[in-house]
N, C-alpha and C. Protein backbone atom coordinates (compact mmCIF):
# COMPACT_ATOMS: atom_id res chain seq x y z
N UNK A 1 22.81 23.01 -41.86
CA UNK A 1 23.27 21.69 -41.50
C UNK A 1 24.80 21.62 -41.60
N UNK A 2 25.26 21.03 -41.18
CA UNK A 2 26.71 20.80 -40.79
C UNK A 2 27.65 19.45 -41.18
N UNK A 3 28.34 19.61 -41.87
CA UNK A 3 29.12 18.87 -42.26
C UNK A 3 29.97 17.91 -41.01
N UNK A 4 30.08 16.75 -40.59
CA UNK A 4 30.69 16.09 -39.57
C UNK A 4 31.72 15.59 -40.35
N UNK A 5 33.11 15.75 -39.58
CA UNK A 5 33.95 15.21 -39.93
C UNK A 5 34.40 13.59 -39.29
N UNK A 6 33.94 12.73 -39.75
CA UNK A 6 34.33 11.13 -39.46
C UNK A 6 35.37 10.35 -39.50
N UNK A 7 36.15 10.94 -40.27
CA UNK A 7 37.68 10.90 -39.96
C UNK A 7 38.71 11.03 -40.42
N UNK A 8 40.01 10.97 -40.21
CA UNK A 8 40.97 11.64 -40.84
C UNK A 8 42.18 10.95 -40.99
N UNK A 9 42.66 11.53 -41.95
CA UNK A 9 44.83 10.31 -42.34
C UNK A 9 45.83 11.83 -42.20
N UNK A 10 47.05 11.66 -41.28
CA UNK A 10 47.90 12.38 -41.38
C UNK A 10 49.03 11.48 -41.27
N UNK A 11 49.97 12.68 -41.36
CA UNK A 11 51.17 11.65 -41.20
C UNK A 11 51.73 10.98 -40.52
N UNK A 12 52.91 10.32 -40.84
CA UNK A 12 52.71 9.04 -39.28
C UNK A 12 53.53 10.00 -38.12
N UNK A 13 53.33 11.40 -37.90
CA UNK A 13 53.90 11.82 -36.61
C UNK A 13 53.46 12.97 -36.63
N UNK A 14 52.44 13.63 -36.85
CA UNK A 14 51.44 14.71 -36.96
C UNK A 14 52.36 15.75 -36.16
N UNK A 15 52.32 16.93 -36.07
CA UNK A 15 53.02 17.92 -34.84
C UNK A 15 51.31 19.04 -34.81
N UNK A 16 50.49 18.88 -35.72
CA UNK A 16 49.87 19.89 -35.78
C UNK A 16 48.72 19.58 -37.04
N UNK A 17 47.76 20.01 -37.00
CA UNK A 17 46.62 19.92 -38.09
C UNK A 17 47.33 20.50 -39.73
N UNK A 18 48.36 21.61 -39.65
CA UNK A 18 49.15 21.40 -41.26
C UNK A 18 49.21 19.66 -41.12
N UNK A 19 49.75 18.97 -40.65
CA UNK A 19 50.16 17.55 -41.48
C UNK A 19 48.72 16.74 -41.56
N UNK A 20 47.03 16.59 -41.47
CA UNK A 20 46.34 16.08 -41.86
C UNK A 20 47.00 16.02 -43.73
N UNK A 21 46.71 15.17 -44.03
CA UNK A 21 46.51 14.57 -45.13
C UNK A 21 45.09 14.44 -46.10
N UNK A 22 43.99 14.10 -45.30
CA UNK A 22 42.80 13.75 -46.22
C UNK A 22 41.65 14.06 -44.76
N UNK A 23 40.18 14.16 -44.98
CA UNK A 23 39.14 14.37 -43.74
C UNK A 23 38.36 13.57 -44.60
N UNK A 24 37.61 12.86 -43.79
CA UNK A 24 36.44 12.30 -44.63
C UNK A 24 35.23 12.94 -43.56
N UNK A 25 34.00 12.41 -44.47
CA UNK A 25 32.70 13.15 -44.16
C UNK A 25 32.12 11.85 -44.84
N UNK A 26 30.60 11.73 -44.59
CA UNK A 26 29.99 10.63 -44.39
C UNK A 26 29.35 10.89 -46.00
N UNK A 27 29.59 10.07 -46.93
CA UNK A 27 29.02 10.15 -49.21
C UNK A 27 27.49 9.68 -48.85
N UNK A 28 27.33 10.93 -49.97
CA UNK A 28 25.81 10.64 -49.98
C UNK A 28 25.45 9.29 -50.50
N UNK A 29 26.17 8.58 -51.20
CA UNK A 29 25.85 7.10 -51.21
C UNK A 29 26.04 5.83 -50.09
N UNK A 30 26.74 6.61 -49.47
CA UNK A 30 27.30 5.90 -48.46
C UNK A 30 28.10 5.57 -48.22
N UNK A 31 29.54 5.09 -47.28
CA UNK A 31 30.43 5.17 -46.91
C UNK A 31 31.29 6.79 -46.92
N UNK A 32 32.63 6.76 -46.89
CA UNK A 32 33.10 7.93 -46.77
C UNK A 32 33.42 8.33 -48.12
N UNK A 33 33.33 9.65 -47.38
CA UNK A 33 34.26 11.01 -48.96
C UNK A 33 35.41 11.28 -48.34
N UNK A 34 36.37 11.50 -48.85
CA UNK A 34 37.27 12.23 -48.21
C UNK A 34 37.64 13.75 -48.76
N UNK A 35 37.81 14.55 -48.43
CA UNK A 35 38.82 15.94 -49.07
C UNK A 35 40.04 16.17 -48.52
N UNK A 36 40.77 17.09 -49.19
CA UNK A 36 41.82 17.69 -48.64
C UNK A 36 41.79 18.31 -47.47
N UNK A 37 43.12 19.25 -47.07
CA UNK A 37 42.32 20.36 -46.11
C UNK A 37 42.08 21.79 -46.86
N UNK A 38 43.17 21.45 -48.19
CA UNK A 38 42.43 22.54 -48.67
C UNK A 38 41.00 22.73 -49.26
N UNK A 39 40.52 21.82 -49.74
CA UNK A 39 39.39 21.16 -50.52
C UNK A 39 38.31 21.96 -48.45
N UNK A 40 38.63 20.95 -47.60
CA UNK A 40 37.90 21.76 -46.50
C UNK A 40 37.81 23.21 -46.14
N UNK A 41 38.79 24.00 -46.24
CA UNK A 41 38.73 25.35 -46.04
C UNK A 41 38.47 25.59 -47.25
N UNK A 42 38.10 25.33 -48.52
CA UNK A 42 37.17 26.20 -49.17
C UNK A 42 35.74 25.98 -49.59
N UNK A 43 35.73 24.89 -48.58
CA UNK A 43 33.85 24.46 -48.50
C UNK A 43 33.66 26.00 -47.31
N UNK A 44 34.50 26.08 -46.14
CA UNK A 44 34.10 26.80 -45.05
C UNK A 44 34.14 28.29 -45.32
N UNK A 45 35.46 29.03 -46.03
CA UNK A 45 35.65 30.06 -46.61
C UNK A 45 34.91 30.66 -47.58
N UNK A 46 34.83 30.00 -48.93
CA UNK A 46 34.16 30.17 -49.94
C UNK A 46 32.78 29.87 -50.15
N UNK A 47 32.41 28.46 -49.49
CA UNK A 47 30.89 27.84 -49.45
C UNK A 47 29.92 28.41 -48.79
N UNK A 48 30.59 28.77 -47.84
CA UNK A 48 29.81 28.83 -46.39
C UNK A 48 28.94 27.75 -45.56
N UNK A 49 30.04 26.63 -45.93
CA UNK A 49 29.68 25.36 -44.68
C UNK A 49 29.89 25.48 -43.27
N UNK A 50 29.53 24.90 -42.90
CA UNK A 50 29.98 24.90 -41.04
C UNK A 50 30.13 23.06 -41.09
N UNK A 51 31.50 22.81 -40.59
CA UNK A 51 31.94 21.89 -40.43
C UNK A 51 32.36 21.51 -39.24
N UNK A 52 32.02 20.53 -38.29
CA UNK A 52 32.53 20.09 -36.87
C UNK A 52 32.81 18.96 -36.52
N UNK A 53 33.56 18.66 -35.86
CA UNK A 53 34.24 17.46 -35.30
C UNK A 53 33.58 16.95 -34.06
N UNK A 54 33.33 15.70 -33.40
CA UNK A 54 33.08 15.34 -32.47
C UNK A 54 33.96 14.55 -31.50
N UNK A 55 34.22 14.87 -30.22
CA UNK A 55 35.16 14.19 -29.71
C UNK A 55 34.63 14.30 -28.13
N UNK A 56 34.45 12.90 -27.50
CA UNK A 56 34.40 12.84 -26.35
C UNK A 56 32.64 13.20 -26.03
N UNK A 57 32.02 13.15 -27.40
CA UNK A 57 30.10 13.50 -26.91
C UNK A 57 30.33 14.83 -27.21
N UNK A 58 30.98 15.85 -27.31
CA UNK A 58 30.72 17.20 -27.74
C UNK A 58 31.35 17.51 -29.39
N UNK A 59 30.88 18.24 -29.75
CA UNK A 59 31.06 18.93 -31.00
C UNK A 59 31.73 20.06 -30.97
N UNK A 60 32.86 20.20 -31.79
CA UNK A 60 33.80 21.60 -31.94
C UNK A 60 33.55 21.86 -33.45
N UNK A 61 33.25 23.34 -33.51
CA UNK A 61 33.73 23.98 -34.62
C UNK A 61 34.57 23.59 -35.21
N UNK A 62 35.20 23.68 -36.39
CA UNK A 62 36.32 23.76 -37.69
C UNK A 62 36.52 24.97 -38.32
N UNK A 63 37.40 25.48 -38.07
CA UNK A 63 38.00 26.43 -38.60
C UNK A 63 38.68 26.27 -39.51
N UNK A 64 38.80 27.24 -40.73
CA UNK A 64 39.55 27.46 -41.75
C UNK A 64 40.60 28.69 -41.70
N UNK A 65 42.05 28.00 -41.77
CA UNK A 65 43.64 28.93 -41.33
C UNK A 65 44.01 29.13 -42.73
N UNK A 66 44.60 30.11 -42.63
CA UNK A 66 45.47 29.94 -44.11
C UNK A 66 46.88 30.87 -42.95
N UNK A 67 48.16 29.91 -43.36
CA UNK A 67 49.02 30.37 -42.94
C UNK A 67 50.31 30.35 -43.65
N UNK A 68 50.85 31.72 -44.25
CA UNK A 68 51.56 31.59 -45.29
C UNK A 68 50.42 31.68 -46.70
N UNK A 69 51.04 30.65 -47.35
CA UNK A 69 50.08 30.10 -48.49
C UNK A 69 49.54 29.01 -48.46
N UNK A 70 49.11 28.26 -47.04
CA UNK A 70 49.45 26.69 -46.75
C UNK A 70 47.93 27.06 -45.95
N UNK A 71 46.83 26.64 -47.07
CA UNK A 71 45.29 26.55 -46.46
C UNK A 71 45.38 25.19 -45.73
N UNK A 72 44.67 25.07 -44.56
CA UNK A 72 44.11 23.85 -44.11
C UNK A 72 43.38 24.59 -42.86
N UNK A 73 42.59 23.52 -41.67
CA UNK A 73 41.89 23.17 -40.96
C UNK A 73 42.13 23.22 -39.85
N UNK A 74 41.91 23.71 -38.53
CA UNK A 74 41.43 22.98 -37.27
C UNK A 74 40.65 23.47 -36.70
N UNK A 75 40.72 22.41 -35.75
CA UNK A 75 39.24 22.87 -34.23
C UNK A 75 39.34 23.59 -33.63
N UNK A 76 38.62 24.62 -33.07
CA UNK A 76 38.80 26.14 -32.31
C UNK A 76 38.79 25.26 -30.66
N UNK A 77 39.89 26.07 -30.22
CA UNK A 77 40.43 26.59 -30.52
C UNK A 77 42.16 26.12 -30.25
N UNK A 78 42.39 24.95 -30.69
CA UNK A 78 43.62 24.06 -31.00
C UNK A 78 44.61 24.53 -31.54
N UNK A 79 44.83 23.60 -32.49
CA UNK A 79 46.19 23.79 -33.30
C UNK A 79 47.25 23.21 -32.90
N UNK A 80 47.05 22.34 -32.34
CA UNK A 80 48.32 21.50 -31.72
C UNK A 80 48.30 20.21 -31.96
N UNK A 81 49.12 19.43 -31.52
CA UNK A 81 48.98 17.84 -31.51
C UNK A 81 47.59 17.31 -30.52
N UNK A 82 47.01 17.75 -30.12
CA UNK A 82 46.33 17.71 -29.32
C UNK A 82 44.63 18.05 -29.94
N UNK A 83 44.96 18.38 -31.18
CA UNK A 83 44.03 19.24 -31.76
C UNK A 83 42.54 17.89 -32.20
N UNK A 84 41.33 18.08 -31.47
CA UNK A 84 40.44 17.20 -31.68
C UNK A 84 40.34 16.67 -33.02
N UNK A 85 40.35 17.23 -34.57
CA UNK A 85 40.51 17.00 -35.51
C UNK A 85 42.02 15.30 -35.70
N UNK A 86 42.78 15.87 -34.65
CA UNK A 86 44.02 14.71 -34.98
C UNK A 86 43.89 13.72 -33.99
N UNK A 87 42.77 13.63 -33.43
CA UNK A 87 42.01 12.74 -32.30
C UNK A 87 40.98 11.33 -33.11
N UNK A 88 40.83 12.02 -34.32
CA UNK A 88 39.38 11.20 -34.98
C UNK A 88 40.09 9.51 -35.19
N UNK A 89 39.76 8.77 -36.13
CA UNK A 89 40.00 7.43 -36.43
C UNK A 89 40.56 7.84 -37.80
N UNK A 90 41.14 6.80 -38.44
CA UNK A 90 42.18 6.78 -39.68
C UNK A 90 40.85 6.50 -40.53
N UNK A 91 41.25 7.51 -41.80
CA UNK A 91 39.85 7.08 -42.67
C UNK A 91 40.56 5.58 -43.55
């Protein structure tokens, strides 16, 4: 089962999925959770979750980058301002 990502806070001028800030995912009590992106790439890396985004009726993968020393997130195969992950609603 797959983790959906429901939505996300970056900064107020994103250039790229490094500047997400927080992802939320839907709490088992209800309403949202949020994590980091590092907190996300080590559900995907270490856990072995599969996490995806929805945008437009289809579903994309989530990938986990580590670039430098700077873990975070995006949608395959993005990485841009453009990147479906920086598409979602403000959690």
């Amino acid at each position: 089962m797959a983790l959906i990502v429901r939505c996300v806070d970056v900064d107020d001028h994103p250039q790229d999925c490094r500047d997400i800030e927080a992802i939320g995912f839907d709490a088992d009590t209800g309403g949202i959770a949020t994590r980091t992106p590092e907190e996300v790439y080590n559900l995907i890396e270490n856990d072995g979750y599969e996490v995806v985004v929805e945008h437009e009726g289809a579903q994309t993968d989530v990938n986990a980058v580590k670039r430098g020393t700077t873990k975070y997130v995006r949608s395959e195969p993005n990485d841009t301002k453009d990147d479906n992950l920086l598409k979602q609603d403000s959690c």
